[in-house]
PDB file of N, CA and C in Angstrom:
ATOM      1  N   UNK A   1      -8.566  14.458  -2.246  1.00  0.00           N
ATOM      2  CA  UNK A   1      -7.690  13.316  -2.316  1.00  0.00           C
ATOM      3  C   UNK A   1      -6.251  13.752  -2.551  1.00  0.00           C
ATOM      4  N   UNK A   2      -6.243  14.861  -3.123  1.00  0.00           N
ATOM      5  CA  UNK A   2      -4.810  14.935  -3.050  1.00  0.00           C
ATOM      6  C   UNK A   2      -3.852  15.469  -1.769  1.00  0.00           C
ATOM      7  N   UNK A   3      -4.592  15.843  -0.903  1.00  0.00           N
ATOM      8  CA  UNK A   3      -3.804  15.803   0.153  1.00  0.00           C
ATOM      9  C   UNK A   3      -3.175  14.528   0.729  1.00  0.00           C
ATOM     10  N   UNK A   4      -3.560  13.345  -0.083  1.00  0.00           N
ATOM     11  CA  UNK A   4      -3.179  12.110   0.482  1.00  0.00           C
ATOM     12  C   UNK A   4      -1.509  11.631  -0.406  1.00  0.00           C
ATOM     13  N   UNK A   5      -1.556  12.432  -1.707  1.00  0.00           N
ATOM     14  CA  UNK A   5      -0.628  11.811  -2.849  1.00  0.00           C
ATOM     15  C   UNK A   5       0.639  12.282  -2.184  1.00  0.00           C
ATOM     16  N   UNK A   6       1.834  11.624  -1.843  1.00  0.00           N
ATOM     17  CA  UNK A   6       3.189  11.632  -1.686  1.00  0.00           C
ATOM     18  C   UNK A   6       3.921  12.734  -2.869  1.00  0.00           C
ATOM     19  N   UNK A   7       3.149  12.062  -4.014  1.00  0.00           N
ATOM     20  CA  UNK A   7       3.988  12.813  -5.583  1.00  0.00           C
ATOM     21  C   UNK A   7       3.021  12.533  -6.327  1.00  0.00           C
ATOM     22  N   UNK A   8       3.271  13.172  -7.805  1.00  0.00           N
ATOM     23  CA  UNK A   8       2.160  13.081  -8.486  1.00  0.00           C
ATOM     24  C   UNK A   8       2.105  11.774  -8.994  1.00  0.00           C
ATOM     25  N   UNK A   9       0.510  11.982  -9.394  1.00  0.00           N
ATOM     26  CA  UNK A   9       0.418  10.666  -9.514  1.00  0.00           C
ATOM     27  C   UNK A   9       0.571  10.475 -11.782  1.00  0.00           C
ATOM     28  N   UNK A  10       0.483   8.970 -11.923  1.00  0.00           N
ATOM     29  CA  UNK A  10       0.972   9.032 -13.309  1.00  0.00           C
ATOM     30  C   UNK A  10      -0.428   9.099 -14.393  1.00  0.00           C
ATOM     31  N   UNK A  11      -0.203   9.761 -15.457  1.00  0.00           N
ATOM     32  CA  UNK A  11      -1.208  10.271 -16.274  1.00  0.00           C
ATOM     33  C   UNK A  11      -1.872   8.456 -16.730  1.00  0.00           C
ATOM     34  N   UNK A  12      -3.437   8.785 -16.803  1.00  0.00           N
ATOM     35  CA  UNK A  12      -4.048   7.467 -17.354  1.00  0.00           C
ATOM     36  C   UNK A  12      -3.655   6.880 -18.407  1.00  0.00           C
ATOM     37  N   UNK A  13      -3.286   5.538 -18.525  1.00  0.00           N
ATOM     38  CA  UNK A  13      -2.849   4.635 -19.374  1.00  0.00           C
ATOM     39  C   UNK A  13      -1.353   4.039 -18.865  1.00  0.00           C
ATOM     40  N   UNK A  14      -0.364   4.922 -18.281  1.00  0.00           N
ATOM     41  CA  UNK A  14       0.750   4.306 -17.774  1.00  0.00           C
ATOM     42  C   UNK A  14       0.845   3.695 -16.428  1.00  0.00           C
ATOM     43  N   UNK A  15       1.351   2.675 -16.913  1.00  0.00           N
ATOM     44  CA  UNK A  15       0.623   1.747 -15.561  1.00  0.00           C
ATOM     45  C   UNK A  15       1.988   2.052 -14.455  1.00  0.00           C
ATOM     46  N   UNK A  16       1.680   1.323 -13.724  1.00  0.00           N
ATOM     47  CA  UNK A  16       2.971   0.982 -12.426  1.00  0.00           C
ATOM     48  C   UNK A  16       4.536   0.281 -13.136  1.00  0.00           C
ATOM     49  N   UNK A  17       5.670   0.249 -12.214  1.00  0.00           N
ATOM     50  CA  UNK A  17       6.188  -0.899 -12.296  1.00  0.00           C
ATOM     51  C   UNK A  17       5.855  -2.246 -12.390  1.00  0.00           C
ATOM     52  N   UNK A  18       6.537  -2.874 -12.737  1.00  0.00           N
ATOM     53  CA  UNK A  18       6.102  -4.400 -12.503  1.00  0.00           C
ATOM     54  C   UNK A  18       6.743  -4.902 -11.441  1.00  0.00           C
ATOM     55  N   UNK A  19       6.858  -5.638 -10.874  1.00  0.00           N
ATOM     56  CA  UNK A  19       7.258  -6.317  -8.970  1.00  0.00           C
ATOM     57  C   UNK A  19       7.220  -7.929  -9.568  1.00  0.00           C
ATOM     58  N   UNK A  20       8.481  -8.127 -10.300  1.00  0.00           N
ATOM     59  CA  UNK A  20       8.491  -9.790 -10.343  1.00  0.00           C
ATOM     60  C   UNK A  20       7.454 -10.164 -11.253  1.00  0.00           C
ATOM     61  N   UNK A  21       6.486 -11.182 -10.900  1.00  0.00           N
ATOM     62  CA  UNK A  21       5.380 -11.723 -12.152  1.00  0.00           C
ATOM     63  C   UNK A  21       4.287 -10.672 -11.834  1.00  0.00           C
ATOM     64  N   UNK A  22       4.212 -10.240 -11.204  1.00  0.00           N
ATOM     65  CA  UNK A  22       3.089  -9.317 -10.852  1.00  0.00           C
ATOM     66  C   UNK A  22       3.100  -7.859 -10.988  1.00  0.00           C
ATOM     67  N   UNK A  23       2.351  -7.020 -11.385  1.00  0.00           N
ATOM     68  CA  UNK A  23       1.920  -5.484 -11.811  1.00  0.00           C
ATOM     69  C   UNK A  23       0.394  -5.013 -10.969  1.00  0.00           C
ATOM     70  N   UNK A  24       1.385  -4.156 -10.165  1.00  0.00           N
ATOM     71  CA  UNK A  24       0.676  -3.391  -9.455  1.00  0.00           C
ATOM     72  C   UNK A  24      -1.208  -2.717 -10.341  1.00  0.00           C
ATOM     73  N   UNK A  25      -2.056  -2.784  -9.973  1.00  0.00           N
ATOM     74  CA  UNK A  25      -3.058  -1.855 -11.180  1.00  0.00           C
ATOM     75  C   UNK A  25      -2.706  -0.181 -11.110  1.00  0.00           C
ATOM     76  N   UNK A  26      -3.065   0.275 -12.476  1.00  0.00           N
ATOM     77  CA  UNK A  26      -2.832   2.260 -11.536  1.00  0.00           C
ATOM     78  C   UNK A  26      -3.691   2.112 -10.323  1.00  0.00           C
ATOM     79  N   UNK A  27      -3.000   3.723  -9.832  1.00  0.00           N
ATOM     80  CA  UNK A  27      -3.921   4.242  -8.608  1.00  0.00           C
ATOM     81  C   UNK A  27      -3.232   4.290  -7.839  1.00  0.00           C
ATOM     82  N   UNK A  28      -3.245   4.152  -6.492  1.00  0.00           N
ATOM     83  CA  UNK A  28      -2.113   4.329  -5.350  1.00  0.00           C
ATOM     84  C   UNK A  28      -2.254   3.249  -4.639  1.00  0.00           C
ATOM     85  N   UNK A  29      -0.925   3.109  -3.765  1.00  0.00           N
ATOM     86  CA  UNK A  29      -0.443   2.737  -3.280  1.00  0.00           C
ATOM     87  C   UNK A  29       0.105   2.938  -1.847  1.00  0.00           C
ATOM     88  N   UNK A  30       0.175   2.219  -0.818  1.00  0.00           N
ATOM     89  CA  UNK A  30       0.831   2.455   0.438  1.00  0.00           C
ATOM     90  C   UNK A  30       1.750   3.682   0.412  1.00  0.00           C
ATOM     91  N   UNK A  31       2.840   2.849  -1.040  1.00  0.00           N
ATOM     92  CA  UNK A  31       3.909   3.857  -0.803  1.00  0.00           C
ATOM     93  C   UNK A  31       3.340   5.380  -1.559  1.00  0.00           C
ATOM     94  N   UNK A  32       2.203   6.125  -1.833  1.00  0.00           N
ATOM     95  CA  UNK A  32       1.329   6.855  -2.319  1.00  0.00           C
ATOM     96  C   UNK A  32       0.806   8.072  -1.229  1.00  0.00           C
ATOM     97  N   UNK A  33       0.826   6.936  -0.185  1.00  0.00           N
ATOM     98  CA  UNK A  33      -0.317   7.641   0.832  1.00  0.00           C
ATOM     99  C   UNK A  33       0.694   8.675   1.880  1.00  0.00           C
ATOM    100  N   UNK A  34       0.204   9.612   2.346  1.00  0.00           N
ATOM    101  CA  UNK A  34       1.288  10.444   3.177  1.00  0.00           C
ATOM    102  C   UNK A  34       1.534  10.043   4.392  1.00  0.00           C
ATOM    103  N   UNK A  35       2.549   9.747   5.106  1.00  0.00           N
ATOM    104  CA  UNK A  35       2.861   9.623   6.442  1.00  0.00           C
ATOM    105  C   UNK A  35       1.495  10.758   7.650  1.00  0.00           C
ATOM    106  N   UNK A  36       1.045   9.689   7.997  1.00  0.00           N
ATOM    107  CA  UNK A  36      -0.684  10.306   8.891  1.00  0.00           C
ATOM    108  C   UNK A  36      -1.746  10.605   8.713  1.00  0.00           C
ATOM    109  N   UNK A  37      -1.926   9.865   7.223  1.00  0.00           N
ATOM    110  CA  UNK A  37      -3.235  10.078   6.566  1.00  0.00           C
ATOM    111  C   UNK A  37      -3.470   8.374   6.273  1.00  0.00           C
ATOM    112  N   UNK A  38      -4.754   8.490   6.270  1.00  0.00           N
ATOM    113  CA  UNK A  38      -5.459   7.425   6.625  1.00  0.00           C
ATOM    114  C   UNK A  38      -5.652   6.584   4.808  1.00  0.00           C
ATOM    115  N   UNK A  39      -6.558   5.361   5.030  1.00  0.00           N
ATOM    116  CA  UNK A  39      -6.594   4.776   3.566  1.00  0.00           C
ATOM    117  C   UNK A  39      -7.311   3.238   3.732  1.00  0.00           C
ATOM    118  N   UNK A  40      -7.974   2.580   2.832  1.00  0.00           N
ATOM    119  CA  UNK A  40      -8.602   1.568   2.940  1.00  0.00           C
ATOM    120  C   UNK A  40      -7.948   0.634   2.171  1.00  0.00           C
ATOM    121  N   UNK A  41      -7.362  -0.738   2.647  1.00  0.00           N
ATOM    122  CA  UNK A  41      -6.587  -1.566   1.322  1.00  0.00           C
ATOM    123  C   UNK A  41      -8.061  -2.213  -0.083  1.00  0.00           C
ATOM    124  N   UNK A  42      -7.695  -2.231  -0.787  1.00  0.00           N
ATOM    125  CA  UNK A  42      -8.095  -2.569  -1.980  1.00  0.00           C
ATOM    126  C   UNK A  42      -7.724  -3.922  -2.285  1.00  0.00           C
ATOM    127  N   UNK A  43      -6.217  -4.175  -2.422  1.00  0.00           N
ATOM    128  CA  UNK A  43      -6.105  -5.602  -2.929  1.00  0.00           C
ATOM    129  C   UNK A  43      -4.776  -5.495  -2.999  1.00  0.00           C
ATOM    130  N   UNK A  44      -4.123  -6.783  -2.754  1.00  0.00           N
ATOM    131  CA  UNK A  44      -2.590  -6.861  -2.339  1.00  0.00           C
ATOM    132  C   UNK A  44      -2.142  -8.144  -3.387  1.00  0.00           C
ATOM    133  N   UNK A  45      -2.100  -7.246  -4.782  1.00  0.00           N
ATOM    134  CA  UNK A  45      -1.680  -7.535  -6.118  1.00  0.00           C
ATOM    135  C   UNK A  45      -0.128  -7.448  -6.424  1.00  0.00           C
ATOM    136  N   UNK A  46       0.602  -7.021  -5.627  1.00  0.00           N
ATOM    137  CA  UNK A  46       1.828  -6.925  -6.235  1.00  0.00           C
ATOM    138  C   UNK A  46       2.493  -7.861  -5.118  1.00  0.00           C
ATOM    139  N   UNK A  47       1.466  -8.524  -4.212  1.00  0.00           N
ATOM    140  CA  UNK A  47       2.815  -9.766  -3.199  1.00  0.00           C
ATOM    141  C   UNK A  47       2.361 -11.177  -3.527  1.00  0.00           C
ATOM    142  N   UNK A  48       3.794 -11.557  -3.289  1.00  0.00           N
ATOM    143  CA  UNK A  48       3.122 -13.275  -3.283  1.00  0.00           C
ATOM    144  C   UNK A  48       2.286 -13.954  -2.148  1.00  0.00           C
ATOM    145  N   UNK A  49       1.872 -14.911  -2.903  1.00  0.00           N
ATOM    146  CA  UNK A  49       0.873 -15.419  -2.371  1.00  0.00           C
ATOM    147  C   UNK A  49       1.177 -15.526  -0.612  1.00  0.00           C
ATOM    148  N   UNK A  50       2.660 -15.832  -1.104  1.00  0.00           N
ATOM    149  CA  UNK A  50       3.413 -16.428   0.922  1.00  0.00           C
ATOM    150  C   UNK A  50       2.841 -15.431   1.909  1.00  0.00           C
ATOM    151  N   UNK A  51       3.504 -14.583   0.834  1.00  0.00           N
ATOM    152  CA  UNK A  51       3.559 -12.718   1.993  1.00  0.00           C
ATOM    153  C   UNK A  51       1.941 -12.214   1.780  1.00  0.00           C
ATOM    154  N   UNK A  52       1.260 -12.907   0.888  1.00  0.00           N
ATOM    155  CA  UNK A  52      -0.028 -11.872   0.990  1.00  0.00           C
ATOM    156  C   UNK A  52      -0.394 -12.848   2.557  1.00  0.00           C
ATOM    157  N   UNK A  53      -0.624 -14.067   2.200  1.00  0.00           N
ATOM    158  CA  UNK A  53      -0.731 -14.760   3.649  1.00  0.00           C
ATOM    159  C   UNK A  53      -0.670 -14.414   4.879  1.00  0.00           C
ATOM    160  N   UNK A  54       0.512 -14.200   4.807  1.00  0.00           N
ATOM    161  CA  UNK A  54       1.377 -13.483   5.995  1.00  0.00           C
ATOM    162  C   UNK A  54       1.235 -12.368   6.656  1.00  0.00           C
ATOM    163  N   UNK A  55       0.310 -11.143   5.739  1.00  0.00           N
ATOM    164  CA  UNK A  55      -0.001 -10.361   6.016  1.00  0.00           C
ATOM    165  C   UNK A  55      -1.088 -10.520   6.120  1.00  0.00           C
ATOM    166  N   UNK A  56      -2.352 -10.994   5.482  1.00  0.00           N
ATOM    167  CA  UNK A  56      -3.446 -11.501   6.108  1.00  0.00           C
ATOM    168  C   UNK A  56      -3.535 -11.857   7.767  1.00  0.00           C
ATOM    169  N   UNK A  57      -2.553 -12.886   7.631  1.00  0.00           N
ATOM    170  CA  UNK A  57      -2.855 -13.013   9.154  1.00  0.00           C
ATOM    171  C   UNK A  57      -2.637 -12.475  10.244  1.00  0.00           C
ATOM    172  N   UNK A  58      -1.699 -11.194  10.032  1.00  0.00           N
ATOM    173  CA  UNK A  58      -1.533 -10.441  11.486  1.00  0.00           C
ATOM    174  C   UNK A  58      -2.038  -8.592  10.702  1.00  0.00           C
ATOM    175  N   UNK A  59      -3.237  -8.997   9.892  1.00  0.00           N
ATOM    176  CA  UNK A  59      -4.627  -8.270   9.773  1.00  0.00           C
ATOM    177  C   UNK A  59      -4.456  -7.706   8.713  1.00  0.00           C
ATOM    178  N   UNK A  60      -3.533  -7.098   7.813  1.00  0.00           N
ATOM    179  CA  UNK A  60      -3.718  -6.476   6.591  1.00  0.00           C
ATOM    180  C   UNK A  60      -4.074  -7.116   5.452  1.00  0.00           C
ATOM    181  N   UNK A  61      -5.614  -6.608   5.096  1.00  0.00           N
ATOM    182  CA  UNK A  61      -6.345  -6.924   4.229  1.00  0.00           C
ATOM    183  C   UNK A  61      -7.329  -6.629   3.345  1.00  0.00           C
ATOM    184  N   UNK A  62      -7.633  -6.838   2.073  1.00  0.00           N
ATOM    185  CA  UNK A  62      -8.551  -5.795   1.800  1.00  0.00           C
ATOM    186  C   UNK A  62      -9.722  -5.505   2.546  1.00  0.00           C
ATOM    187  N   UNK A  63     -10.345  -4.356   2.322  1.00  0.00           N
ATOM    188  CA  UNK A  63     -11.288  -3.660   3.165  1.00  0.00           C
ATOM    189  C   UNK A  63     -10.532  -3.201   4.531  1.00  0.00           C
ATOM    190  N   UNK A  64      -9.722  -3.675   4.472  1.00  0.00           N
ATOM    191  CA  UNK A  64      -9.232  -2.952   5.844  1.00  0.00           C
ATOM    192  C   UNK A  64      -8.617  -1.694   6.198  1.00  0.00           C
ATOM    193  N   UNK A  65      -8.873  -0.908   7.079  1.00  0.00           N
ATOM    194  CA  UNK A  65      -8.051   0.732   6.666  1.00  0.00           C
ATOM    195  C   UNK A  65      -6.868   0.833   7.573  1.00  0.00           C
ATOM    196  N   UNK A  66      -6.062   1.155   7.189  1.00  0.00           N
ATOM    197  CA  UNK A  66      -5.032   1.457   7.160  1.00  0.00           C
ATOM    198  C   UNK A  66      -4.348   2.949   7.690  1.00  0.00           C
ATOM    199  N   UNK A  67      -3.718   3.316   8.791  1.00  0.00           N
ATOM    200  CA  UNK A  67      -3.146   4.594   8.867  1.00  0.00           C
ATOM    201  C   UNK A  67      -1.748   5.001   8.331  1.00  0.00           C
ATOM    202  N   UNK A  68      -0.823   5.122   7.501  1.00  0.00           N
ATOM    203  CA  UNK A  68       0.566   5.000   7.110  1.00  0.00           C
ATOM    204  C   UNK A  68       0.827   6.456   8.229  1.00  0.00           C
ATOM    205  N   UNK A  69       2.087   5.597   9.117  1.00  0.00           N
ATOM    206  CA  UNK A  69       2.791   6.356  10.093  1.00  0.00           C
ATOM    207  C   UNK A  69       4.142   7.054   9.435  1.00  0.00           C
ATOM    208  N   UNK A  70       4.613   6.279   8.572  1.00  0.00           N
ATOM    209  CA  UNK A  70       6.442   6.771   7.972  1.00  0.00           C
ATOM    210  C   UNK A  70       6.392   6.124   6.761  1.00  0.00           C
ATOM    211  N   UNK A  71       7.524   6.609   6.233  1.00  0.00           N
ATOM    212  CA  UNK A  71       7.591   5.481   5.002  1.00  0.00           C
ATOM    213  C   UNK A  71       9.289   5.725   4.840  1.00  0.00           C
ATOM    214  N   UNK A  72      10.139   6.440   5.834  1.00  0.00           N
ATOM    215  CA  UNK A  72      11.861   6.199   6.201  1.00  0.00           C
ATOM    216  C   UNK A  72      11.799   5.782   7.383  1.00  0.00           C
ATOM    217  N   UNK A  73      13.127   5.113   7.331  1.00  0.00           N
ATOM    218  CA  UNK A  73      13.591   4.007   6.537  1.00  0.00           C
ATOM    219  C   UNK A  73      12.538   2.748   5.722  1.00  0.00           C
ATOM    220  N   UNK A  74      11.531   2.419   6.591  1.00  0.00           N
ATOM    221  CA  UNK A  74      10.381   1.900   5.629  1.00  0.00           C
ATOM    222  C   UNK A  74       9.220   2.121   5.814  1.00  0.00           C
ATOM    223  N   UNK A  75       8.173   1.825   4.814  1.00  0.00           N
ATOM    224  CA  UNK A  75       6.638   2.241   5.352  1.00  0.00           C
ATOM    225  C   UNK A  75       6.338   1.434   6.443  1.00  0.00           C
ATOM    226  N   UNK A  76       5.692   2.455   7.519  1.00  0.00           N
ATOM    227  CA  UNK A  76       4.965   1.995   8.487  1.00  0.00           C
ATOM    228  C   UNK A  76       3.669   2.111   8.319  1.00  0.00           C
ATOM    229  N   UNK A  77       2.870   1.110   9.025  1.00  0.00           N
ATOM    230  CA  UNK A  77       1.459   1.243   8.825  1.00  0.00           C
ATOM    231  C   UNK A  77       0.272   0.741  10.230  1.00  0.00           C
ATOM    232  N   UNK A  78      -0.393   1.402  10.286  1.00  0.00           N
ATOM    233  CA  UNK A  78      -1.097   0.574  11.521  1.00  0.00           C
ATOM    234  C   UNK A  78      -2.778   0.282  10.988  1.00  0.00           C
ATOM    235  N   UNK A  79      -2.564  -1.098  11.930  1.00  0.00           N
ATOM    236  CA  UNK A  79      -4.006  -2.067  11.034  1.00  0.00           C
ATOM    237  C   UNK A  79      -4.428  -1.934  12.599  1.00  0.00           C
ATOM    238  N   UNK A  80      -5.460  -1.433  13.187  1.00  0.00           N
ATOM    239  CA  UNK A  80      -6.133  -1.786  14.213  1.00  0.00           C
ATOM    240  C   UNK A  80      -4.905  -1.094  15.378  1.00  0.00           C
ATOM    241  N   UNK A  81      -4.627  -2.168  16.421  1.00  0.00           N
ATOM    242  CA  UNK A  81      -3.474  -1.752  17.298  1.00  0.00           C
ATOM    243  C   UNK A  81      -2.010  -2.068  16.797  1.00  0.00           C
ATOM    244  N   UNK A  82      -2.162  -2.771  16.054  1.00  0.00           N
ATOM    245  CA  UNK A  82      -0.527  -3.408  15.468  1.00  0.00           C
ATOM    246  C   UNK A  82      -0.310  -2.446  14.217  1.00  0.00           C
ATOM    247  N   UNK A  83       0.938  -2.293  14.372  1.00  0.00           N
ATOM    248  CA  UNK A  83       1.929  -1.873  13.180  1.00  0.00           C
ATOM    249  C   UNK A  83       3.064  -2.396  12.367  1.00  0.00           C
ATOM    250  N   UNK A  84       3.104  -2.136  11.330  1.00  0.00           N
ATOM    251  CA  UNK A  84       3.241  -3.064  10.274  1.00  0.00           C
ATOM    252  C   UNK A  84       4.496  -2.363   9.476  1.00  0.00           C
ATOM    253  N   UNK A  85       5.641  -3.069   9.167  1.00  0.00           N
ATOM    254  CA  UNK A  85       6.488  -2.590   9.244  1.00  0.00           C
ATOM    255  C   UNK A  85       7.047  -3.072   7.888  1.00  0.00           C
ATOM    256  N   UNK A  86       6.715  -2.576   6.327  1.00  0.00           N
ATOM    257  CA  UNK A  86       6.811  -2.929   5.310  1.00  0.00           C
ATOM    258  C   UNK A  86       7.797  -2.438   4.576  1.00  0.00           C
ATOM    259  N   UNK A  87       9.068  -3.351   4.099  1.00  0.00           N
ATOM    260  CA  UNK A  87       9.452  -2.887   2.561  1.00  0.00           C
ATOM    261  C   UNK A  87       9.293  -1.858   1.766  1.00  0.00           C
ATOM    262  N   UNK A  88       9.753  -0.973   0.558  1.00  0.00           N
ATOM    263  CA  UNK A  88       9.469  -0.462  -0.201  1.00  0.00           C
ATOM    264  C   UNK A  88       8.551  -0.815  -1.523  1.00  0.00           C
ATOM    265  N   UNK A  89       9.177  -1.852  -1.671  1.00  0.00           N
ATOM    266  CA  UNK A  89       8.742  -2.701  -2.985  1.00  0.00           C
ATOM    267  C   UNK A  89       7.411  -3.548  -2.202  1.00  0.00           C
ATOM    268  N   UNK A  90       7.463  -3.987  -1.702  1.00  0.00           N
ATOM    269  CA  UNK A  90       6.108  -4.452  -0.819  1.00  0.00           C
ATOM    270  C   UNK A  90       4.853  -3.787  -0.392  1.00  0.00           C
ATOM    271  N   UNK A  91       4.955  -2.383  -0.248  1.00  0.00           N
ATOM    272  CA  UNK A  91       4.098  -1.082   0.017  1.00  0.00           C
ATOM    273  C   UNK A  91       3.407  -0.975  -1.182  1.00  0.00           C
ATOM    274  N   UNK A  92       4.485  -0.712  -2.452  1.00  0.00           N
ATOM    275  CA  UNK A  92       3.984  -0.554  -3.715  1.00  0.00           C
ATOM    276  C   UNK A  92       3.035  -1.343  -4.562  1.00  0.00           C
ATOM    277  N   UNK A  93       3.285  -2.533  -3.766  1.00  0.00           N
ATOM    278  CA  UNK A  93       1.973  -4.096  -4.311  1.00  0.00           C
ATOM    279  C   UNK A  93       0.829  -3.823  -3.613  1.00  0.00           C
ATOM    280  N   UNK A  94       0.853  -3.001  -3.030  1.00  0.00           N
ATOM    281  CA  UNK A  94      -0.656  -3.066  -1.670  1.00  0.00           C
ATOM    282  C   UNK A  94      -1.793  -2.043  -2.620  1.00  0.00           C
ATOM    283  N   UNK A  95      -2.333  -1.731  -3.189  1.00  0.00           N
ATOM    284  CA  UNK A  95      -3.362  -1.195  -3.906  1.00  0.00           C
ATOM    285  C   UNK A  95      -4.648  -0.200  -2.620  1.00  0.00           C
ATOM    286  N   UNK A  96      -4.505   0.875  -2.773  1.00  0.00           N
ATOM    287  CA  UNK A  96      -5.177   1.057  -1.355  1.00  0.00           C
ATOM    288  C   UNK A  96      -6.593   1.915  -2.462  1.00  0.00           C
ATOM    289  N   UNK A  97      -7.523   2.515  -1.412  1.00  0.00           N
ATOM    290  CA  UNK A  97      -8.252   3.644  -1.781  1.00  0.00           C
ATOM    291  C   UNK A  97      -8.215   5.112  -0.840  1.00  0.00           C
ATOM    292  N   UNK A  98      -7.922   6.301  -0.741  1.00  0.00           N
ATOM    293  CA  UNK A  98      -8.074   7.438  -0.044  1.00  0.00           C
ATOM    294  C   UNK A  98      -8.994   7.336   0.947  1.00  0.00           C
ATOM    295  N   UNK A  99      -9.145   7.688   1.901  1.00  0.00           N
ATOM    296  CA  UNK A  99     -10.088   7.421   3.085  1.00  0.00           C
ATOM    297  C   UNK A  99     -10.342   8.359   3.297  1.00  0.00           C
TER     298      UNK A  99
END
């Protein structure tokens, strides 16, 4: 798994940032995963409800895997054939697992 970590990751008990009313859980994250390594979403805890929506519907969702293409200028990601063209702070709400 660690060929997947961007940077290290933070020792148990210190959690994430917080993102507005919402806190990411530990563990990784979109913005976590390396540009061409693969990943399964978990749960999309750090967006609002609008944008979790929103991303639901043009396919990013939990259980769904995920390839992260870039993450400059922002994370890219591809769900199936479409790619997904996310924020910084938005990447960081996405809760994934290593694939």
């Amino acid at each position: 798994m660690s060929r997947l970590l961007a940077g290290p990751r933070a020792p148990l008990g210190i959690g994430p940032p917080s993102m507005g009313n919402a806190v990411v859980p530990c563990g990784l994250t979109l913005r976590d995963v390396k540009a061409g390594c693969r990943a399964c979403v978990l749960r999309l805890d750090g967006v609002s409800p609008v944008r979790r929506e929103q991303l639901e519907a043009i396919g990013l969702r939990a259980g769904r895997p995920v390839r992260v293409i870039q993450h400059t200028p922002v994370t890219v990601v591809a769900v199936d054939q479409t790619e997904i063209a996310l924020e910084r702070d938005l990447a960081r709400g996405i809760s994934v697992i290593a694939d």
